[in-house]
Protein backbone atom coordinates (compact mmCIF):
# COMPACT_ATOMS: atom_id res chain seq x y z
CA UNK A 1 129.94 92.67 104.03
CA UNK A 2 126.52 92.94 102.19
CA UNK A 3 124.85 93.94 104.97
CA UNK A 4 127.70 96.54 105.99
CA UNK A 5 127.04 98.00 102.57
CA UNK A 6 123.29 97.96 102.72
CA UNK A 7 124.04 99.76 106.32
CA UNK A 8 126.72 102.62 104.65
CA UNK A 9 124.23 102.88 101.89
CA UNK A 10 121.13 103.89 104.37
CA UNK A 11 123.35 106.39 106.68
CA UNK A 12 124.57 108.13 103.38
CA UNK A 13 121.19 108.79 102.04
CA UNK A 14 120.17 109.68 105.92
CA UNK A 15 123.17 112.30 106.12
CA UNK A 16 122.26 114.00 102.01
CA UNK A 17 118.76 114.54 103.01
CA UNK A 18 119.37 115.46 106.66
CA UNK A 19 122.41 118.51 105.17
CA UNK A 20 119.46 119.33 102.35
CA UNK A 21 116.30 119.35 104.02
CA UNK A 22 117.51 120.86 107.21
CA UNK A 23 114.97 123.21 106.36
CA UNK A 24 112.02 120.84 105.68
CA UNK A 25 111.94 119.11 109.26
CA UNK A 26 113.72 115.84 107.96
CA UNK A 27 115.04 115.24 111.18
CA UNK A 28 112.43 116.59 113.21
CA UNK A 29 110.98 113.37 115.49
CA UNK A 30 107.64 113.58 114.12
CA UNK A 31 109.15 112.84 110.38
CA UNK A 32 111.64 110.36 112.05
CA UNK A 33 108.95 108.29 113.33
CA UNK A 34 106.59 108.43 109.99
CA UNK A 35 109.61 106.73 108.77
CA UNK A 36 109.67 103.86 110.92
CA UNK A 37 105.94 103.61 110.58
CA UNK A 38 105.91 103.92 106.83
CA UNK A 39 108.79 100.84 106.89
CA UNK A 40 106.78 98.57 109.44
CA UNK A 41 104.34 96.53 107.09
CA UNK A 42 107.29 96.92 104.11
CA UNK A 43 110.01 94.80 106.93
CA UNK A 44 106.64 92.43 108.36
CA UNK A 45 106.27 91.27 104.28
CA UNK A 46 109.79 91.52 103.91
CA UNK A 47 110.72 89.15 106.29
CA UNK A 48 108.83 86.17 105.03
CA UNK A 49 109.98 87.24 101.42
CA UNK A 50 113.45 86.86 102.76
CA UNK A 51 112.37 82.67 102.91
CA UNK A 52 109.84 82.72 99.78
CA UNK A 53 113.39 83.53 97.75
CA UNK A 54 115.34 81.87 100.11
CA UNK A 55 113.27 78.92 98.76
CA UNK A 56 113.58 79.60 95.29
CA UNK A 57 110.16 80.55 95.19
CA UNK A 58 108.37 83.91 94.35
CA UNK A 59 105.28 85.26 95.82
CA UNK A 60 103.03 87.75 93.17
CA UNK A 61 100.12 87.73 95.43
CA UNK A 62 101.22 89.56 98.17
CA UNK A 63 100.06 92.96 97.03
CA UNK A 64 96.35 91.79 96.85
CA UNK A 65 96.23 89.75 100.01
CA UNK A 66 97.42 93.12 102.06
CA UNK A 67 94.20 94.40 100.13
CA UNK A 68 91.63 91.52 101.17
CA UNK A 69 92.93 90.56 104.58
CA UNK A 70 92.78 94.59 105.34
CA UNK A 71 88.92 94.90 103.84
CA UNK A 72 88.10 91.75 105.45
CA UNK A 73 89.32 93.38 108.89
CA UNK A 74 87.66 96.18 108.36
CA UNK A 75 83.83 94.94 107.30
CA UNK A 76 84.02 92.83 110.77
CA UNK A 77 85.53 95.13 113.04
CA UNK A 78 82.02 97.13 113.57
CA UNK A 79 79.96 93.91 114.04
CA UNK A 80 82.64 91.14 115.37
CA UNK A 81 84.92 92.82 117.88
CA UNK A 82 88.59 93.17 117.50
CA UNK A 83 89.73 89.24 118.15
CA UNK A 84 87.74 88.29 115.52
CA UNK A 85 88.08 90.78 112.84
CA UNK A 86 91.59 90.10 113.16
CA UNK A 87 91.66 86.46 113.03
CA UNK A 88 89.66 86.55 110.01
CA UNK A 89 92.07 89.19 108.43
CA UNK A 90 95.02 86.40 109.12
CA UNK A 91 92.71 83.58 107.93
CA UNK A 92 92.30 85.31 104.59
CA UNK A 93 95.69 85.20 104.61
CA UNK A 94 96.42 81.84 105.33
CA UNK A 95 94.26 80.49 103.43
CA UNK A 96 95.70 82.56 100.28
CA UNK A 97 98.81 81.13 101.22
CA UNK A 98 97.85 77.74 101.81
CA UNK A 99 96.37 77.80 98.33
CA UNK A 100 99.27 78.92 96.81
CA UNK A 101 101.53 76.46 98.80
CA UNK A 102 99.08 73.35 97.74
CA UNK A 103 99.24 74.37 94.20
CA UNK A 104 103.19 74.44 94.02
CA UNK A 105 103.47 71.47 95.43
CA UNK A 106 100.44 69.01 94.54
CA UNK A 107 100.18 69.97 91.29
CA UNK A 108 103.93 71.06 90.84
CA UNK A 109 103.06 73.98 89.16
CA UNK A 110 105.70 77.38 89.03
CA UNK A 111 105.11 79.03 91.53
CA UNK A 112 105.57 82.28 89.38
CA UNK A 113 102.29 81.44 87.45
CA UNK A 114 100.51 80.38 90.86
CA UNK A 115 101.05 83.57 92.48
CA UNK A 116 100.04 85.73 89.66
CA UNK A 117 96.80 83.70 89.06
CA UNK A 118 95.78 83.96 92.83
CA UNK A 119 96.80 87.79 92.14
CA UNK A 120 93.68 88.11 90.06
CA UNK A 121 91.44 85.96 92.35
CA UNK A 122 92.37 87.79 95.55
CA UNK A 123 92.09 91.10 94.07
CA UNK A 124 88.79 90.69 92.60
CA UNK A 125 87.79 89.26 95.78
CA UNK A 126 88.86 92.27 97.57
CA UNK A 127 87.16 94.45 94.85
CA UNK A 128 83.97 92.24 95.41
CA UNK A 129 83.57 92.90 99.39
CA UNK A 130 84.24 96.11 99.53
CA UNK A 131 82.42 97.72 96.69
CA UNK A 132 84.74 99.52 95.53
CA UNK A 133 84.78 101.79 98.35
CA UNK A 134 86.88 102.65 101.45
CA UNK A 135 85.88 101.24 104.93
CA UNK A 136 86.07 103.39 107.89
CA UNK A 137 87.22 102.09 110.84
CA UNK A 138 86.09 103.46 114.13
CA UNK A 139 87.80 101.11 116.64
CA UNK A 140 90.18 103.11 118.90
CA UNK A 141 91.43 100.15 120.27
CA UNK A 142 92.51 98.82 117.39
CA UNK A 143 93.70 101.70 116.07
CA UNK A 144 96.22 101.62 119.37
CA UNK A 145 97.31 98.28 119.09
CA UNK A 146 97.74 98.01 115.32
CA UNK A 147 98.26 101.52 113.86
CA UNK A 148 99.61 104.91 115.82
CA UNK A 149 99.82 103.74 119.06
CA UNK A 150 102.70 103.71 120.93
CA UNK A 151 104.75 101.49 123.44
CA UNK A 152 106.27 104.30 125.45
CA UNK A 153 108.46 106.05 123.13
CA UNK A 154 108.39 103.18 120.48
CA UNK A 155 105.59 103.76 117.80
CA UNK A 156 103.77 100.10 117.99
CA UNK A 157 104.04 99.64 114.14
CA UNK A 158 108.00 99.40 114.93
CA UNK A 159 107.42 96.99 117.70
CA UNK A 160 105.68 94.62 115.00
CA UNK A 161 108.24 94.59 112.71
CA UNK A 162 110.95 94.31 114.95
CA UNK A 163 109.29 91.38 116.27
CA UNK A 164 109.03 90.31 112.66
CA UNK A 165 112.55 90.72 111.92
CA UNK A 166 113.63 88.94 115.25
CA UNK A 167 111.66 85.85 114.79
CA UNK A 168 112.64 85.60 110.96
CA UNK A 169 116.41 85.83 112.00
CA UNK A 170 115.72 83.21 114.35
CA UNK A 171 114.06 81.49 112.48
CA UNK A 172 116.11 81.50 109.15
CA UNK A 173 119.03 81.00 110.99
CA UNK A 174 118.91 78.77 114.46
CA UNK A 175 116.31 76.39 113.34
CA UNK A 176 116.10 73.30 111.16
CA UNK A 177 113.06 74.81 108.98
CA UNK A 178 115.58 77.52 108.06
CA UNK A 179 118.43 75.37 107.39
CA UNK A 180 115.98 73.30 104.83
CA UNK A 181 114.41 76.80 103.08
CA UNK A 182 118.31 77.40 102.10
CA UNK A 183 119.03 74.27 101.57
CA UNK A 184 115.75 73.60 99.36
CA UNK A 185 116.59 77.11 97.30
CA UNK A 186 120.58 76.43 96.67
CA UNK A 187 119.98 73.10 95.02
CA UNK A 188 116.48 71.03 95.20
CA UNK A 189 117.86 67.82 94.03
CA UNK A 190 120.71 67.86 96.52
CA UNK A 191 118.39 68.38 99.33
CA UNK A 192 115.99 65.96 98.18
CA UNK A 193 118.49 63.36 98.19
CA UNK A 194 119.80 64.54 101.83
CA UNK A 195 116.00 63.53 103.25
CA UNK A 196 114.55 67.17 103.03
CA UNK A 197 110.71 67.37 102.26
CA UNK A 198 111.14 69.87 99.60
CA UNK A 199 107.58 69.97 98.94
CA UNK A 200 106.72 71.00 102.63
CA UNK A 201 109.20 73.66 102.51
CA UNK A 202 107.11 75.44 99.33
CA UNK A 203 104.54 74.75 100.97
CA UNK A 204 105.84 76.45 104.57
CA UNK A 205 107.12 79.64 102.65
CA UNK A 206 104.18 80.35 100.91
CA UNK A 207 102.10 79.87 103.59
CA UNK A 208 104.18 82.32 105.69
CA UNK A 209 104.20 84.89 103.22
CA UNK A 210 100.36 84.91 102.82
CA UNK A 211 100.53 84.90 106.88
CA UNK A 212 102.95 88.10 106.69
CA UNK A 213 101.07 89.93 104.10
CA UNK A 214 97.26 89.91 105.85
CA UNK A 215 99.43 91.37 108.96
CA UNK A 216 100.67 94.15 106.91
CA UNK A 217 97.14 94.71 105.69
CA UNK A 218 96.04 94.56 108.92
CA UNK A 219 98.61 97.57 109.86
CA UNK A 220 98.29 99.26 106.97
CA UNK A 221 94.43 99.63 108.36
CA UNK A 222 95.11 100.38 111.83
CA UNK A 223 98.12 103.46 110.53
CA UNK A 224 95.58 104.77 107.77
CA UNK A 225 92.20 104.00 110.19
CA UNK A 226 90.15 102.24 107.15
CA UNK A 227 91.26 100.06 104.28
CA UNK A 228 90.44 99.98 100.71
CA UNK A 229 91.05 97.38 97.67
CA UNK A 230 93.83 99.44 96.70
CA UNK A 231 95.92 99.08 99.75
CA UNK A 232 99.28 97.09 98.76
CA UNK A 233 99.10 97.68 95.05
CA UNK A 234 102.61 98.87 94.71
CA UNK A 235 103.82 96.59 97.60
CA UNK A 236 104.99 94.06 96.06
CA UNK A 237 108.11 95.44 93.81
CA UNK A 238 108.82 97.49 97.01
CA UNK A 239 109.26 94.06 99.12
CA UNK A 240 111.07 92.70 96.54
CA UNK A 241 113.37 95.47 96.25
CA UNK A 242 113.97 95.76 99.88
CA UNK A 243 114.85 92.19 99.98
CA UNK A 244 116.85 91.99 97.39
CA UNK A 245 118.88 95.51 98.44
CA UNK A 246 119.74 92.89 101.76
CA UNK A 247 121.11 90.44 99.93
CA UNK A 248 118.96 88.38 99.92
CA UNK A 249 119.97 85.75 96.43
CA UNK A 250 116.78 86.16 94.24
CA UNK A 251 117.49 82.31 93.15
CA UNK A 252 117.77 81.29 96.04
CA UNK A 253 120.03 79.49 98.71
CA UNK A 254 120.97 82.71 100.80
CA UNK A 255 118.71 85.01 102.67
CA UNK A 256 119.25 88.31 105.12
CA UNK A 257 116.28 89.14 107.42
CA UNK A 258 118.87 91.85 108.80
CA UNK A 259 119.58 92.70 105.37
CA UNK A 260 115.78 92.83 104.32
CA UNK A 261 115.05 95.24 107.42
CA UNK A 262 117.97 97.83 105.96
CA UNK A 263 116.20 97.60 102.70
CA UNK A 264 113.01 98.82 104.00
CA UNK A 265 114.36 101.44 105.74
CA UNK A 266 116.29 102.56 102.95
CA UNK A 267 113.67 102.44 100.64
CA UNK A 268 111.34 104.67 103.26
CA UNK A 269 113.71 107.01 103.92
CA UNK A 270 114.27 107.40 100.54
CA UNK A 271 110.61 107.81 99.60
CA UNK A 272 109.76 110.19 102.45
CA UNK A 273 113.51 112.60 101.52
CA UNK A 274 111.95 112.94 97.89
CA UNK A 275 108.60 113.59 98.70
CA UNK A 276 110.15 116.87 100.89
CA UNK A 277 112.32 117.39 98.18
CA UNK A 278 109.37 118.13 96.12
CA UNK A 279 109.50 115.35 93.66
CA UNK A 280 106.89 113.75 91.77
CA UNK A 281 105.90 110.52 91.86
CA UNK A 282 107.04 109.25 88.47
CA UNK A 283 110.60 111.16 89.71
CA UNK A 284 110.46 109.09 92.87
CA UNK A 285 109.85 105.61 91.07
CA UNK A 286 113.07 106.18 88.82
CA UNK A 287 115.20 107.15 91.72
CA UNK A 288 114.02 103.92 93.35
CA UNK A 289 114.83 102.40 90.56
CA UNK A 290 118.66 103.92 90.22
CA UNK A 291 118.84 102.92 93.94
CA UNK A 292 118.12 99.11 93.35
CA UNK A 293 120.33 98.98 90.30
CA UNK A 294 123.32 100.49 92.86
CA UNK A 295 122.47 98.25 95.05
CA UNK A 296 122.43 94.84 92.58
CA UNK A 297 125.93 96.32 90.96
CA UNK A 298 127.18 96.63 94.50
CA UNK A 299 126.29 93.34 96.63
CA UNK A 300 124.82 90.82 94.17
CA UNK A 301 127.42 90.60 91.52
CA UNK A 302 128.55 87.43 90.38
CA UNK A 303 131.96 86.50 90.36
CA UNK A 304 133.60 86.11 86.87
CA UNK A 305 134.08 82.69 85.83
C-alpha cells in the first residue's frame, strides 16, 4: 500500500508539471531522460540505504565518499587507464565503509557518531587530493560507460541503477543476508538470541553503503565529465529522503528497494519541475521539504496505541 502511495504520489506530481509546463518542454524526451539520469546515483545510494536503516543503522558519510571516490577516479584516469581508476574509486569506498563497519562493531560505538566523524576525515581527504579544484576528465570511454552513454534507447546511468535496484530487491528480500539486516534492525536482542551475527550484519551494511556511494561518485563523474570535492554535498538528506518517502522504517526492521527507487524519482522529478518553474533554490529545498513531511504523514504513521 506504501509503495502504491509512493507510486500515486510520483504520477500526480508527473501529471501538475506536465498540464503547467507544457510550455517549458517537461515532457519533451531530452528533459525525460535528464530525469532518469539526474535519479541514477540518488536510487544506486539509495538502495544500500534501504539496508543501512533496514539495520538500524545510519550512514553520515555518504555525501563525502561520493566526493573522494569521484576525485580519486578522476586523478588516475589520465595516468592509470579506466580498470584501474575505477577500482581505486570503489576501494576508497570500501575501505570508508569497512572503517565505518569495524568501528560499529569492534568498538561498539553509534554508528551515528562513526559516520559523522569519518564525514570530516573523508571530506578533508577529498579536499586534500584535489586541491581544491575540479578535475577534468578526458576519457571518452569512460564517459560512455559511466556517464551519457547509452544502451540503445536506455541512457546507461538508468541501466546502473536499475541493476542497483534489482540486486537490492533480491537481495533484501530472497536471501538469508536480507532476512538477518531486518531481522537485526526490528529487534537486536531477539536476533541475537535466534543465532544471527549481529555484528557482521553492521558490519555488511556499512560496508555496502560505502560500496554504493564511490559508484555514485563514480557516475556523478562520468554524467558531469570531471569531479570536484563538492560532489555529493547535499546527497545525503536527498538519499535519506528518498528512502524514507519508500517506506523504508527509519528504525529499522522494514525496508523497500522498490519503494526507495519511487523516492528518487519523485524527488528528481520534483527538482527538475521547479527548476522550469523558475524557482529558486531556497524555494526548491522547502518544497522538498513539504513533500517529505506528506509523505511521513501519509505512509509512516504509527498506529495509535
Amino acid at each position: 500500500m506504501r509503495t502504491s502511495l509512493v507510486l500515486a504520489a510520483l504520477v500526480g506530481v508527473f501529471a501538475v508539471f506536465a498540464v503547467g509546463l507544457h510550455d517549458h518542454g517537461f515532457t519533451s524526451e531530452t528533459n525525460l531522460l535528464n530525469i532518469v539520469r539526474q535519479a541514477a546515483p540518488v536510487t544506486v545510494m539509495a538502495v544500500a540505504v534501504v539496508f543501512v536503516l533496514s539495520a538500524g543503522q545510519i550512514d553520515l558519510s555518504l555525501g563525502a565518499v561520493v566526493a573522494l571516490a569521484a576525485v580519486t577516479t578522476a586523478k588516475l584516469l589520465e595516468s592509470a587507464g579506466i580498470v584501474p581508476a575505477v577500482a581505486a574509486g570503489l576501494g576508497v569506498g570500501l575501505a570508508a565503509g569497512a572503517l565505518n563497519g569495524l568501528l560499529v562493531t569492534v568498538l561498539r560505538l553509534p554508528s551515528f557518531l562513526v559516520t559523522l566523524a569519518t564525514l570530516f576525515i573523508v571530506t578533508g581527504l577529498a579536499r586534500t587530493l584535489s586541491d581544491l579544484r575540479s578535475i577534468a576528465i578526458a576519457s571518452d570511454g569512460f564517459v560512455a560507460v559511466f556517464g551519457s552513454g547509452d544502451l540503445g534507447p536506455v541512457p546507461g546511468l538508468a541501466v546502473w541503477g536499475l541493476g542497483a535496484v534489482a540486486l537490492g530487491h533480491f537481495g533484501l528480500h530472497h536471501t538469508r543476508f536480507g532476512a538477518h539486516v531486518l531481522a537485526t534492525g526490528d529487534n537486536a536482542a531477539a536476533a541475537r538470541l535466534a543465532g544471527i551475527r549481529i555484528e557482521r550484519v553492521r558490519f555488511g551494511v556499512l560496508t555496502l553503503s560505502g560500496a554504493a556511494a564511490a559508484l555514485a561518485g563514480i557516475l556523478y563523474a562520468g554524467r558531469l565529465g570531471g569531479a570536484t570535492y563538492t560532489l555529493g554535498e547535499s546527497d545525503l538528506l536527498i538519499v535519506i529522503a528518498a528512502v524514507v518517502i519508500g517506506g523504508t522504517r527509519l528504525f529499522g526492521g522494514k525496508g523497500s528497494v522498490i519503494g526507495a527507487l519511487l523516492g528518487s524519482l519523485l524527488l528528481a522529478t520534483l527538482t527538475n519541475g521547479l527548476i522550469l518553474w523558475g524557482l529558486s533554490s531556497s524555494e526548491q529545498l522547502i518544497a522538498q521539504g513539504v513533500l517529505l513531511l506528506t509523505a511521513i504523514a501519509l505512509t509512516l504513521r504509527e498506529p495509535a496505541a
